[in-house]
Protein backbone atom coordinates (compact mmCIF):
# COMPACT_ATOMS: atom_id res chain seq x y z
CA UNK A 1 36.62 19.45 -3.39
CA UNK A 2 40.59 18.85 -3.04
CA UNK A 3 42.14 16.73 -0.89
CA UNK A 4 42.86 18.12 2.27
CA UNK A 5 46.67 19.33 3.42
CA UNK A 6 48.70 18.16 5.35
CA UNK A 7 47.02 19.03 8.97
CA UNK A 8 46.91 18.26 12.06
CA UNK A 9 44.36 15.03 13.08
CA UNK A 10 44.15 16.24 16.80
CA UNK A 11 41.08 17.51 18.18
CA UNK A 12 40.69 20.67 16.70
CA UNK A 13 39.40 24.05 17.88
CA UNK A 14 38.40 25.89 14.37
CA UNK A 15 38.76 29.40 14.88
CA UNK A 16 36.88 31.32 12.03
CA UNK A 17 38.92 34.58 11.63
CA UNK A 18 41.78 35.72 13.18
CA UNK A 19 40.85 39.39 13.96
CA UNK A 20 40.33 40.53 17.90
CA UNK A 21 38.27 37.69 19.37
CA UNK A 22 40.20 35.09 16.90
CA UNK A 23 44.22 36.31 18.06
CA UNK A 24 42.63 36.73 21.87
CA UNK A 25 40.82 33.42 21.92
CA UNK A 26 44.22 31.62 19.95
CA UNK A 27 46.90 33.35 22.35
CA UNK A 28 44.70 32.07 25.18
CA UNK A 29 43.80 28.66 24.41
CA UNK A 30 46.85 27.68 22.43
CA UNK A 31 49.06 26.23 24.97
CA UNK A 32 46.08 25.00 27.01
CA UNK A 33 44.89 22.57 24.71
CA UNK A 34 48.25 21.67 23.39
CA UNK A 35 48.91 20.08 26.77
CA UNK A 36 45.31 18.33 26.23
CA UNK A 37 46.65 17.13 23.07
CA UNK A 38 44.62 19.14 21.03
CA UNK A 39 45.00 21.87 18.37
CA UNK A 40 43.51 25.25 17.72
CA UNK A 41 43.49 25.78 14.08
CA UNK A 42 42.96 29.65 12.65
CA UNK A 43 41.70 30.53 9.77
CA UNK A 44 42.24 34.00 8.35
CA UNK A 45 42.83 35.78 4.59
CA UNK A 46 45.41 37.91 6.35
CA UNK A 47 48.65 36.94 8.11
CA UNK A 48 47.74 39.63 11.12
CA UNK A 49 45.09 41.11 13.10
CA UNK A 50 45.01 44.44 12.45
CA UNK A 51 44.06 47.29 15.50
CA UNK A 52 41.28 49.20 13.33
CA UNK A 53 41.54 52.18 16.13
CA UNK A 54 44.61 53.11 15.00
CA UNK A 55 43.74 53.47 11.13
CA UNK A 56 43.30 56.90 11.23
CA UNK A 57 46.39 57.68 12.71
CA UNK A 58 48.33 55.17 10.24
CA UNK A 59 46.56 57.52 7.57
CA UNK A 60 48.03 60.24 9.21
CA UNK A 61 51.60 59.57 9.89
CA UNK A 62 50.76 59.11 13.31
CA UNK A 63 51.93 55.40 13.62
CA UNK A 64 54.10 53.45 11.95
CA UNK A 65 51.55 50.80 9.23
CA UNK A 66 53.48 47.44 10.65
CA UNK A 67 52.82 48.50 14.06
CA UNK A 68 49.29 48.77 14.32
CA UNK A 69 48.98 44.96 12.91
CA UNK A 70 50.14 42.08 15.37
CA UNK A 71 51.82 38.98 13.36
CA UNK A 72 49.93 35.94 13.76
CA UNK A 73 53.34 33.44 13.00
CA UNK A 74 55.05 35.74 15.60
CA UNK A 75 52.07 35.24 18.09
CA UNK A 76 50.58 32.14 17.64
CA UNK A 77 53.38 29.60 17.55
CA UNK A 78 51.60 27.20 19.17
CA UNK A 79 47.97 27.46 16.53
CA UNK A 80 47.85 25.99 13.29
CA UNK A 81 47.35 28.64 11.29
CA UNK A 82 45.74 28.74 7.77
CA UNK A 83 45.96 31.55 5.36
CA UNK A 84 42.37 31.41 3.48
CA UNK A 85 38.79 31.90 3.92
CA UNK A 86 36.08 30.12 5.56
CA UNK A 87 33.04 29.67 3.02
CA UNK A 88 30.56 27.35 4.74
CA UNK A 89 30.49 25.89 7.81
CA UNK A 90 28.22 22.73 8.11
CA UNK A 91 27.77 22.03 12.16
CA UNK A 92 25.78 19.22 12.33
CA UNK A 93 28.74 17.34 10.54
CA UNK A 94 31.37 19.36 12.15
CA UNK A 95 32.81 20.57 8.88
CA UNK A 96 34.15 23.47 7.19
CA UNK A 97 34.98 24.56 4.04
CA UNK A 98 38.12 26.23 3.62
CA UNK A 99 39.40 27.88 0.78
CA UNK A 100 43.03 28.74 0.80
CA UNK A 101 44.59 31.84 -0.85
CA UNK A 102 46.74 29.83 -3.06
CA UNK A 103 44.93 26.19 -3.63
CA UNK A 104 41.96 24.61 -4.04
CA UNK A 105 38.68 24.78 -0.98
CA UNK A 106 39.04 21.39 0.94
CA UNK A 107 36.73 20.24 3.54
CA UNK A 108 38.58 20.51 7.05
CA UNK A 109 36.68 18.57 10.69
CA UNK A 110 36.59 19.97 14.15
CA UNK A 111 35.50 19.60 17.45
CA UNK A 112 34.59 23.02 18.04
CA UNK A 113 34.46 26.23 16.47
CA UNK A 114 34.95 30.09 17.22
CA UNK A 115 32.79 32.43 14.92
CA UNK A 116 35.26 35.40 14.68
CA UNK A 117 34.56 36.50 11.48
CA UNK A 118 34.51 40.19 12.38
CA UNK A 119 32.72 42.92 10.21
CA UNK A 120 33.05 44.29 6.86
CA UNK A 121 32.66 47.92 5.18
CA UNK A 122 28.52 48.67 4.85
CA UNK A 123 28.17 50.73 1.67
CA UNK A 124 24.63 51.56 0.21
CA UNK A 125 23.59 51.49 -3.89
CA UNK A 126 25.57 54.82 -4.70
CA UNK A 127 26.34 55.38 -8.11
CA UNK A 128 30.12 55.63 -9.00
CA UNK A 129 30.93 55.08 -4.78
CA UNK A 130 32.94 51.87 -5.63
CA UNK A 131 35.02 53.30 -8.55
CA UNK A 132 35.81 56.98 -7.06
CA UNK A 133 35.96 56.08 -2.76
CA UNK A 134 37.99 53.70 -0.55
CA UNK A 135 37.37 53.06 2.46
CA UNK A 136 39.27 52.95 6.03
CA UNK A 137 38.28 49.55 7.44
CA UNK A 138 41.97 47.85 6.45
CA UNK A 139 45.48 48.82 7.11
CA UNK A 140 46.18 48.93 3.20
CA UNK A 141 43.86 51.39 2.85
CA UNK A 142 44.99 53.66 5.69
CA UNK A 143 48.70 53.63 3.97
CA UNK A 144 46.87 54.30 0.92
CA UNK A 145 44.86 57.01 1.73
CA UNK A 146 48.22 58.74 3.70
CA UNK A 147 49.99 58.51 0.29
CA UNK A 148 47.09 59.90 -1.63
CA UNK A 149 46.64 62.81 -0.25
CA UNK A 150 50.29 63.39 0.21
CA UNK A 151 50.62 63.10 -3.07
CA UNK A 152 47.41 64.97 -4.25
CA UNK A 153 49.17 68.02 -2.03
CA UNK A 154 52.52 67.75 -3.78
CA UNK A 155 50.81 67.60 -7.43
CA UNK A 156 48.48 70.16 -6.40
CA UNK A 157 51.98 72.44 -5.94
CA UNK A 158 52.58 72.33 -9.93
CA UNK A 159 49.26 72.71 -11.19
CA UNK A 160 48.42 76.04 -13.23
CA UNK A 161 44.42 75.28 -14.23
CA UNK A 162 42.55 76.34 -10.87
CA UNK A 163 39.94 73.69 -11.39
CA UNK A 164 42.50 70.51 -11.71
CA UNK A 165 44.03 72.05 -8.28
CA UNK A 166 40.87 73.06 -5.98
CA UNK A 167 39.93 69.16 -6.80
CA UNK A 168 42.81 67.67 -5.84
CA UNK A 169 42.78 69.67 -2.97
CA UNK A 170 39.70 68.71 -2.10
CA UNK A 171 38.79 65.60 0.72
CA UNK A 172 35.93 64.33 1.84
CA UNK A 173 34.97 61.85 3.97
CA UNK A 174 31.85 60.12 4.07
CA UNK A 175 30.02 59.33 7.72
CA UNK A 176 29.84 61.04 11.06
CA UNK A 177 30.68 58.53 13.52
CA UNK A 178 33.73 58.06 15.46
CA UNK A 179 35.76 56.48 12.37
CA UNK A 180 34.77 59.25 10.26
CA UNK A 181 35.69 62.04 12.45
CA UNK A 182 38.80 60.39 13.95
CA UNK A 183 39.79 60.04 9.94
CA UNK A 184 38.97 63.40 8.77
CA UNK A 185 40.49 65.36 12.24
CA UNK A 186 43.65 63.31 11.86
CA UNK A 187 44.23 63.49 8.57
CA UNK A 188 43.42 67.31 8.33
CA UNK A 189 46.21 67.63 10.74
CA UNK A 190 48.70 65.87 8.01
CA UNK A 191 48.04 67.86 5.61
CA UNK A 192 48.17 71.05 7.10
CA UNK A 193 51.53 69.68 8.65
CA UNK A 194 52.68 68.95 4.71
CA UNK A 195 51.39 72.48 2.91
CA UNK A 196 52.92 74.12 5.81
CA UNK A 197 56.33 72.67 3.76
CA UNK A 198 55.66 74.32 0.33
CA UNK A 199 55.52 77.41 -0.66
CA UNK A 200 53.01 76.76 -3.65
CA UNK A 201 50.10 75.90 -1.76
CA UNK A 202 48.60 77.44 0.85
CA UNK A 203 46.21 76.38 3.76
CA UNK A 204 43.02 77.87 2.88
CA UNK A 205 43.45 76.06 -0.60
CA UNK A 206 42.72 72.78 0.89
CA UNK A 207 39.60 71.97 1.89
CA UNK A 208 37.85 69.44 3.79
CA UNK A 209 34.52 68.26 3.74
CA UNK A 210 32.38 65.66 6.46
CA UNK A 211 29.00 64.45 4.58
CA UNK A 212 26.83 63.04 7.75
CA UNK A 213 23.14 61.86 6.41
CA UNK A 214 21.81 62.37 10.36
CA UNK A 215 21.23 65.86 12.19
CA UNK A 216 24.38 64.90 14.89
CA UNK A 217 27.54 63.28 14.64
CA UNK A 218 29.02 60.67 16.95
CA UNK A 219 26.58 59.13 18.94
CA UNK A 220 28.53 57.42 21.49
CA UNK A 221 29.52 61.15 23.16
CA UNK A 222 26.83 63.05 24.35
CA UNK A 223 25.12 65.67 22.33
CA UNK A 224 26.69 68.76 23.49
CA UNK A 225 30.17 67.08 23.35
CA UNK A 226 28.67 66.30 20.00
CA UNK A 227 28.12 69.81 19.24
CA UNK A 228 31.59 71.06 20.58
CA UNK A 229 33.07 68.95 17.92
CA UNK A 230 31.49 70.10 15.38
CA UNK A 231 32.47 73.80 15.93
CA UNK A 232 36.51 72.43 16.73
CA UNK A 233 36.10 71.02 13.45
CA UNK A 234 34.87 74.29 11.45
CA UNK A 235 37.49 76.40 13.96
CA UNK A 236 39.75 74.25 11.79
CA UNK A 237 38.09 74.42 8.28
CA UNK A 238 36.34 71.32 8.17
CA UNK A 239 33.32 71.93 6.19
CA UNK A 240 30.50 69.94 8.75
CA UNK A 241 27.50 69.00 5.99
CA UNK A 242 24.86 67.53 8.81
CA UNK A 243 21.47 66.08 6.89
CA UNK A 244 23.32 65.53 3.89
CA UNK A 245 23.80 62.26 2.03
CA UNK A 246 25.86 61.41 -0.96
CA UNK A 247 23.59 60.41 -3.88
CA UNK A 248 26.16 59.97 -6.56
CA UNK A 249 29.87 59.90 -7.89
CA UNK A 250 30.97 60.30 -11.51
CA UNK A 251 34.38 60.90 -12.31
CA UNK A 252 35.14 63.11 -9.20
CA UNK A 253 32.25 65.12 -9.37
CA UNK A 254 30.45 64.47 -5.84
CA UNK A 255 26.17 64.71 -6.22
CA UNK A 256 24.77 65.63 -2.35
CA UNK A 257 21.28 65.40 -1.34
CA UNK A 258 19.90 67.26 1.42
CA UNK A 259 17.74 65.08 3.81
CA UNK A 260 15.23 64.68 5.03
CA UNK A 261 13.58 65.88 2.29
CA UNK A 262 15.84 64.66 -0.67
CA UNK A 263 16.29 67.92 -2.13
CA UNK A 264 19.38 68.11 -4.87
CA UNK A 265 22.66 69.44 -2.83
CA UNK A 266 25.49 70.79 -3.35
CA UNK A 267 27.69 69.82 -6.32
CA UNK A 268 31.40 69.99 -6.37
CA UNK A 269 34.26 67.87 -7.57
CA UNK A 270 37.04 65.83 -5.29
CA UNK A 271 39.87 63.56 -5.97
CA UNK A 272 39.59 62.19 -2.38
CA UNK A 273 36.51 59.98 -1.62
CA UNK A 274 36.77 58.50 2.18
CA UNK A 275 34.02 56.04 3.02
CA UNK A 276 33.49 55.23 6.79
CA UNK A 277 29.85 55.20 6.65
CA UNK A 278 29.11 51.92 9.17
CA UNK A 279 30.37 48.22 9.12
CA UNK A 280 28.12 45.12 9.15
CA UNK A 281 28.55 41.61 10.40
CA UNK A 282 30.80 39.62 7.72
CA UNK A 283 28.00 38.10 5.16
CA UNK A 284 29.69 34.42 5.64
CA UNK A 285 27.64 33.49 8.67
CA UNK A 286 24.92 33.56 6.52
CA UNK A 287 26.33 30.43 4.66
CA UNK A 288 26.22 28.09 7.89
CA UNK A 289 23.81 26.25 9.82
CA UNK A 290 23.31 29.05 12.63
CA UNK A 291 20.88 30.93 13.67
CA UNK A 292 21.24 34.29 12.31
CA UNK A 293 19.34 37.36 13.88
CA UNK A 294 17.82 40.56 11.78
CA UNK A 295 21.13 42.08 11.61
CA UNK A 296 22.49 39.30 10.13
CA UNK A 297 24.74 38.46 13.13
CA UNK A 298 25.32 35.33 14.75
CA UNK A 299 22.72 34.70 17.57
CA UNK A 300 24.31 33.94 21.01
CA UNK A 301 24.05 33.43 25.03
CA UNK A 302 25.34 35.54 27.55
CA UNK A 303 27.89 32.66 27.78
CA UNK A 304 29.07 33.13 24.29
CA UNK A 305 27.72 29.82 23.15
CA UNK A 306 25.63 30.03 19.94
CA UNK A 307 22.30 29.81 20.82
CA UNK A 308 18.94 28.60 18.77
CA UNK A 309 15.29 28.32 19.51
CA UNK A 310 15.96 25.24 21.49
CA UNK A 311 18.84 26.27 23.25
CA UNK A 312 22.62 26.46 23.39
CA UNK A 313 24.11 24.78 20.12
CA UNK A 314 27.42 21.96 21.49
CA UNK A 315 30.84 23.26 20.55
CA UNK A 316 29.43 26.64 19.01
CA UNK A 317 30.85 29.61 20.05
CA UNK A 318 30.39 33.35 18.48
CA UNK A 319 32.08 36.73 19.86
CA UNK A 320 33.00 40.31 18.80
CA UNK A 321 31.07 42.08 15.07
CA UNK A 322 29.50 39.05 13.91
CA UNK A 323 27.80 37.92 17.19
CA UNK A 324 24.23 39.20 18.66
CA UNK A 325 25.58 39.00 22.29
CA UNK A 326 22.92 39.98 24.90
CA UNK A 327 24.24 42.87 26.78
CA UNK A 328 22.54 43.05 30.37
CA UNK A 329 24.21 46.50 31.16
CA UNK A 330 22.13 48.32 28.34
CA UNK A 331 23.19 48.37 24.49
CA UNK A 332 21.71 48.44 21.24
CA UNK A 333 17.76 49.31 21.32
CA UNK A 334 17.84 45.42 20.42
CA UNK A 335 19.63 44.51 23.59
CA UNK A 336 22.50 43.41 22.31
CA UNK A 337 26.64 44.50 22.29
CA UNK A 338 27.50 47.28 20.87
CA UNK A 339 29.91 46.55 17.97
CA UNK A 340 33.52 47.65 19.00
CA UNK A 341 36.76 46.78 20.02
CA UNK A 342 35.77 47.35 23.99
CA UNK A 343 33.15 44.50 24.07
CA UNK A 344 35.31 42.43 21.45
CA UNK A 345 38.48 42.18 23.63
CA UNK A 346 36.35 41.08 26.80
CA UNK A 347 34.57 38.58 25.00
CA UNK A 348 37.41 37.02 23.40
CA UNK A 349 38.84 36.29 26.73
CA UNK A 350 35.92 34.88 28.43
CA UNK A 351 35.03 32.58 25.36
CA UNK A 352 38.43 31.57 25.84
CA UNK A 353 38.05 30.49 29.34
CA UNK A 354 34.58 28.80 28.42
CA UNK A 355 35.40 27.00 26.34
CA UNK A 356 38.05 25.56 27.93
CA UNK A 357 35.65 25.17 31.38
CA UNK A 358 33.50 23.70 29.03
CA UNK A 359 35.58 20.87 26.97
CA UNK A 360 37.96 20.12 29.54
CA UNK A 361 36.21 20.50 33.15
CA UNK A 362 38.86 23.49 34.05
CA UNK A 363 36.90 26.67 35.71
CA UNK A 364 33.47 27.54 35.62
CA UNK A 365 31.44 29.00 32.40
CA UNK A 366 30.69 32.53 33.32
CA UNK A 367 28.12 34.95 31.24
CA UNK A 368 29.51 37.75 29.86
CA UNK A 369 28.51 41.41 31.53
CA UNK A 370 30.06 44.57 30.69
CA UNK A 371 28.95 48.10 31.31
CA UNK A 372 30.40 50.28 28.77
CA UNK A 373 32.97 52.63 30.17
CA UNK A 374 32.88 55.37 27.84
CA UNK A 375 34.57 56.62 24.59
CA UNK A 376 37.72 57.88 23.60
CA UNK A 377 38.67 59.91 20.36
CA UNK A 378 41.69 61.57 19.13
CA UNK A 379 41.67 64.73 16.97
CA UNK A 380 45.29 64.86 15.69
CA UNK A 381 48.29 66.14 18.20
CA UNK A 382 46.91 67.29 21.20
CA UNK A 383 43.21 67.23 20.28
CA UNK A 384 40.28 65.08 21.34
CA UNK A 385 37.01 64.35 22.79
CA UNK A 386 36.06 61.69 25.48
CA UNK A 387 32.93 60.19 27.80
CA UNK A 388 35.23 57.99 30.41
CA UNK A 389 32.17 56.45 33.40
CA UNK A 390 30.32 59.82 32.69
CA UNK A 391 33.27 61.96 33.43
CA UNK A 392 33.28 64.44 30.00
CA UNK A 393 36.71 65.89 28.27
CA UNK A 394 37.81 67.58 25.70
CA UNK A 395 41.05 68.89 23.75
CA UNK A 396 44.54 67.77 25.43
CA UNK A 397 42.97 65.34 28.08
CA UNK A 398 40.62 63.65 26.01
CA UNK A 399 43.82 63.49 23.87
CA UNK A 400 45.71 61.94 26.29
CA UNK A 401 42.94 59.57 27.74
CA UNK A 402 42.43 58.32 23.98
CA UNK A 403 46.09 58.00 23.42
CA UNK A 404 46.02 56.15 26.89
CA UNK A 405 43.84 53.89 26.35
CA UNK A 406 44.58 52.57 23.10
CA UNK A 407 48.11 52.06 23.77
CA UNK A 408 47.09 49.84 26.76
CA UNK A 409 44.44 48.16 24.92
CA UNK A 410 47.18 47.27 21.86
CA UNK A 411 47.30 43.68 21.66
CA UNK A 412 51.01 42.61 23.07
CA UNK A 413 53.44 43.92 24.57
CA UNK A 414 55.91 44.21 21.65
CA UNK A 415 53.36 46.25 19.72
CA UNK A 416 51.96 48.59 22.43
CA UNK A 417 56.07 49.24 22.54
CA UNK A 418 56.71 49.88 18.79
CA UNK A 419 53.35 51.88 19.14
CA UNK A 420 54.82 54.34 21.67
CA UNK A 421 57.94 54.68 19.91
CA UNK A 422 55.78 56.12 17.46
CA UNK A 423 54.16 58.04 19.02
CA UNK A 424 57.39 59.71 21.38
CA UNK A 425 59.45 60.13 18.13
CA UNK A 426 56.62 62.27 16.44
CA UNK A 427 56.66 64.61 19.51
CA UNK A 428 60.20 64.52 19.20
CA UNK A 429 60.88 65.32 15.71
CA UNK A 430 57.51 66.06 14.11
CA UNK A 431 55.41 64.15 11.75
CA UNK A 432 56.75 62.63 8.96
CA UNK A 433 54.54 63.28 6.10
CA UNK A 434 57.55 61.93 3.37
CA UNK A 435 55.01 60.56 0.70
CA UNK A 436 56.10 56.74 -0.75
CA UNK A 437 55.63 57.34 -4.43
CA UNK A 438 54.35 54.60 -6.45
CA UNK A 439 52.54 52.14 -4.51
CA UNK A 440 50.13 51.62 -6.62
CA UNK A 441 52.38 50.65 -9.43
CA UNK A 442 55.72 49.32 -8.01
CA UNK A 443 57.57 47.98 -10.66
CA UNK A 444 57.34 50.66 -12.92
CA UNK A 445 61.05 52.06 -12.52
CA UNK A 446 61.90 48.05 -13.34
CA UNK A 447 59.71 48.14 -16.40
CA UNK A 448 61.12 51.25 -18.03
CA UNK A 449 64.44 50.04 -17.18
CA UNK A 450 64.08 46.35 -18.84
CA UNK A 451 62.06 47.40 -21.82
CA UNK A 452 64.71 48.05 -24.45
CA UNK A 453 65.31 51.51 -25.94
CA UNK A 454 64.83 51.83 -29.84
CA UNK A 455 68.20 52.64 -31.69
CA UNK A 456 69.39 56.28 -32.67
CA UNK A 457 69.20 54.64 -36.01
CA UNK A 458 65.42 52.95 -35.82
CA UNK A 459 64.34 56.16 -34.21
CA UNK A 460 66.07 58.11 -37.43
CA UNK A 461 63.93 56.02 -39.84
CA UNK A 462 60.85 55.72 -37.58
CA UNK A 463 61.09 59.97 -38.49
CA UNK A 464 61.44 59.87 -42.06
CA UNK A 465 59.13 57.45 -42.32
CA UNK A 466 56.41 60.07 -40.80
């Protein structure tokens, strides 16, 4: 184990990821314990939290990539902040192991410490899924994904062999739930937006495919808004494969299976893998000295405070994906919070303010109730779905409600104004679906340029010599 930096000896506040609950709980406890003469230290792989609701629409031109991530240098200015990964977290000795993205792990002490891990992409066995699909869980991938199929359009334009051109015409996204149909929706609208600027391909070339393994898609609207989807989404051309499963990928060429029954499905080819099939607590918790529930989350109290057989565990605190937080309004069949960004922004606060009720005597410790107030989904420009306290909606409403609500619930005021910049100037002037080339490979032009050119001479003899 290395030596440890150069950090701060104060009391420390070790905040494990620096996702929703970790930039909430930091913005709200930084300048608070300052004045105590303390220090809350985050600890994050990424310089930003990222706003996962707004992927899809980052895939889709929608929203500008830097805006839907919030800077935690620009935001946290009072933190210590730490650019690594937590391994192991040893409570009993109040220790952590931290492993930095550009040094050797070091052991680093606290007082107390904020599981805010967050989740991570849940994949299943599937041959060939991690070499052929990406997923939509980061903001890389959503700037990815735009430029793919951007590009897949524009290559599709000069391709004579029908076969190379219906599959890289071909998307398909993997999963029914909101993600999934928020992804597909959005980024359908894209690309119609981008053949609708050639004249070499045309609309009912492209085609788009949603592989859900269950009989319904998006469980968090009810079924017959469920339904209603499902036929907006084949008015539009979206191939809607309910029962189906993918079994296996091999160079592009997609394997379904038709469930229940596991009968073989269709087969087809596709350049375009999207994988939003369900997230799962971050795996890390698993290598501290919590209690971990069946879902492999962090067990907790309605006060936030992680919680064993014998009772609340001193200075241990858990919130948002990675926490089993008892929901007393009704949640999972388990009884716990649903995972999303509603119940992870409300407990992020309220840890906040219990843990400072609790270490310096300021407030009272409150347990966390919240009834659920609905859900909100966007469609592409002017179309949507939304539940909002039982009230039901559909197309331009439910557009606007989602549109409404995300923009308020956009950490910061800075980014919820970059945000709606966005969003005025592509009413304004249209979606920009101008592809950035190379991504993937960057210095190429550099390369070519800098490697030197053989001499009309050398190339003369390099001929006869053939």
């Amino acid at each position: 184990m290395a030596n440890t930096p150069e950090l701060s000896d104060r009391p420390r506040i070790l905040v494990v990821g620096g996702g929703y609950v970790g930039l909430y709980v930091a913005m709200k406890l930084q300048n608070k314990v300052k004045a105590h003469g303390g220090i809350v230290t985050v600890v994050d792989p990424l310089p930003y939290m990222t706003y996962q609701p707004f992927l899809p629409e980052v895939a889709a031109g929608q929203i500008e990539a830097r805006h839907a991530v919030v800077s935690h240098r620009t935001h946290l200015n009072n933190a210590e902040l730490i650019t690594g990964r937590v391994t192991a977290v040893d409570h009993a000795n109040r220790k952590a192991v931290i492993v930095p993205t550009d040094g050797e792990p070091f052991e680093l002490g606290y007082r107390d410490v904020v599981m805010a891990a967050g989740a991570i992409t849940k994949t299943f066995p599937i041959p060939g899924l991690a070499e052929n699909g990406i997923g939509l869980k980061t903001i890389e991938e959503a700037v990815t994904l735009r430029n793919k199929v951007l590009e897949r359009i524009e290559s599709a334009s000069m391709m004579s062999d029908p076969a190379a051109r219906r599959r890289a015409l071909t998307f398909v996204v993997v999963g029914g739930g909101f993600a999934g149909i928020e992804t597909i929706t959005e980024i359908e609208d894209m690309a119609r937006a981008a053949v609708a600027k050639t004249s070499r391909v045309e609309q009912d070339e492209v085609r788009f495919v949603m592989v859900e393994a269950m009989g319904r898609i998006m469980p968090e609207v009810t079924e017959q808004q469920a339904e209603w989807v499902v036929e907006h989404m084949r008015s539009r051309g979206i191939e809607v494969l309910l029962n189906t499963s993918l079994a296996k990928v091999e160079n592009g060429k997609l394997e379904l299976t038709n469930m229940p029954d596991k009968t073989p499905g269709e087969v087809f080819e596709a350049d375009t893998l999207i994988w939003t099939a369900g997230v799962q607590a971050n795996p890390m918790v698993r290598s501290t000295d919590f209690p971990i529930e069946q879902r492999g989350r962090v067990r907790t109290g309605t006060d936030l405070r992680i919680t064993g057989d014998d009772g609340p565990i001193e200075g241990a605190w858990a919130a948002g994906d990675v926490a089993a937080v008892p929901d007393v309004t009704g949640g999972l069949p388990d009884g716990t919070c649903v995972p999303n960004a509603q119940h992870a922004v409300r407990q992020a606060k309220l840890l906040a303010a219990n843990i400072y009720a609790t270490r310096y005597g300021v407030g009272q410790v409150r347990e966390y109730e919240h009834k659920n107030l609905g859900a909100v989904a966007g469609f592409g420009t002017g179309k949507g779905v939304a539940k909002i306290m039982g009230l039901q909606l559909k197309g331009f409403p439910a557009w606007a409600a989602h549109r409404g609500y995300h923009g308020m619930a956009m950490p910061t005021f800075e980014r919820k104004f970059r945000v709606v910049g966005d969003w005025f100037s592509n009413l304004v002037f249209k979606r920009d679906t101008t592809q950035i080339a190379d991504l993937q490979t960057p210095r190429r032009q550099f390369v070519e340029a800098a490697t030197p050119k053989p001499k009309a001479a050398d190339k003369q003899e390099a001929a006869a010599a053939k």
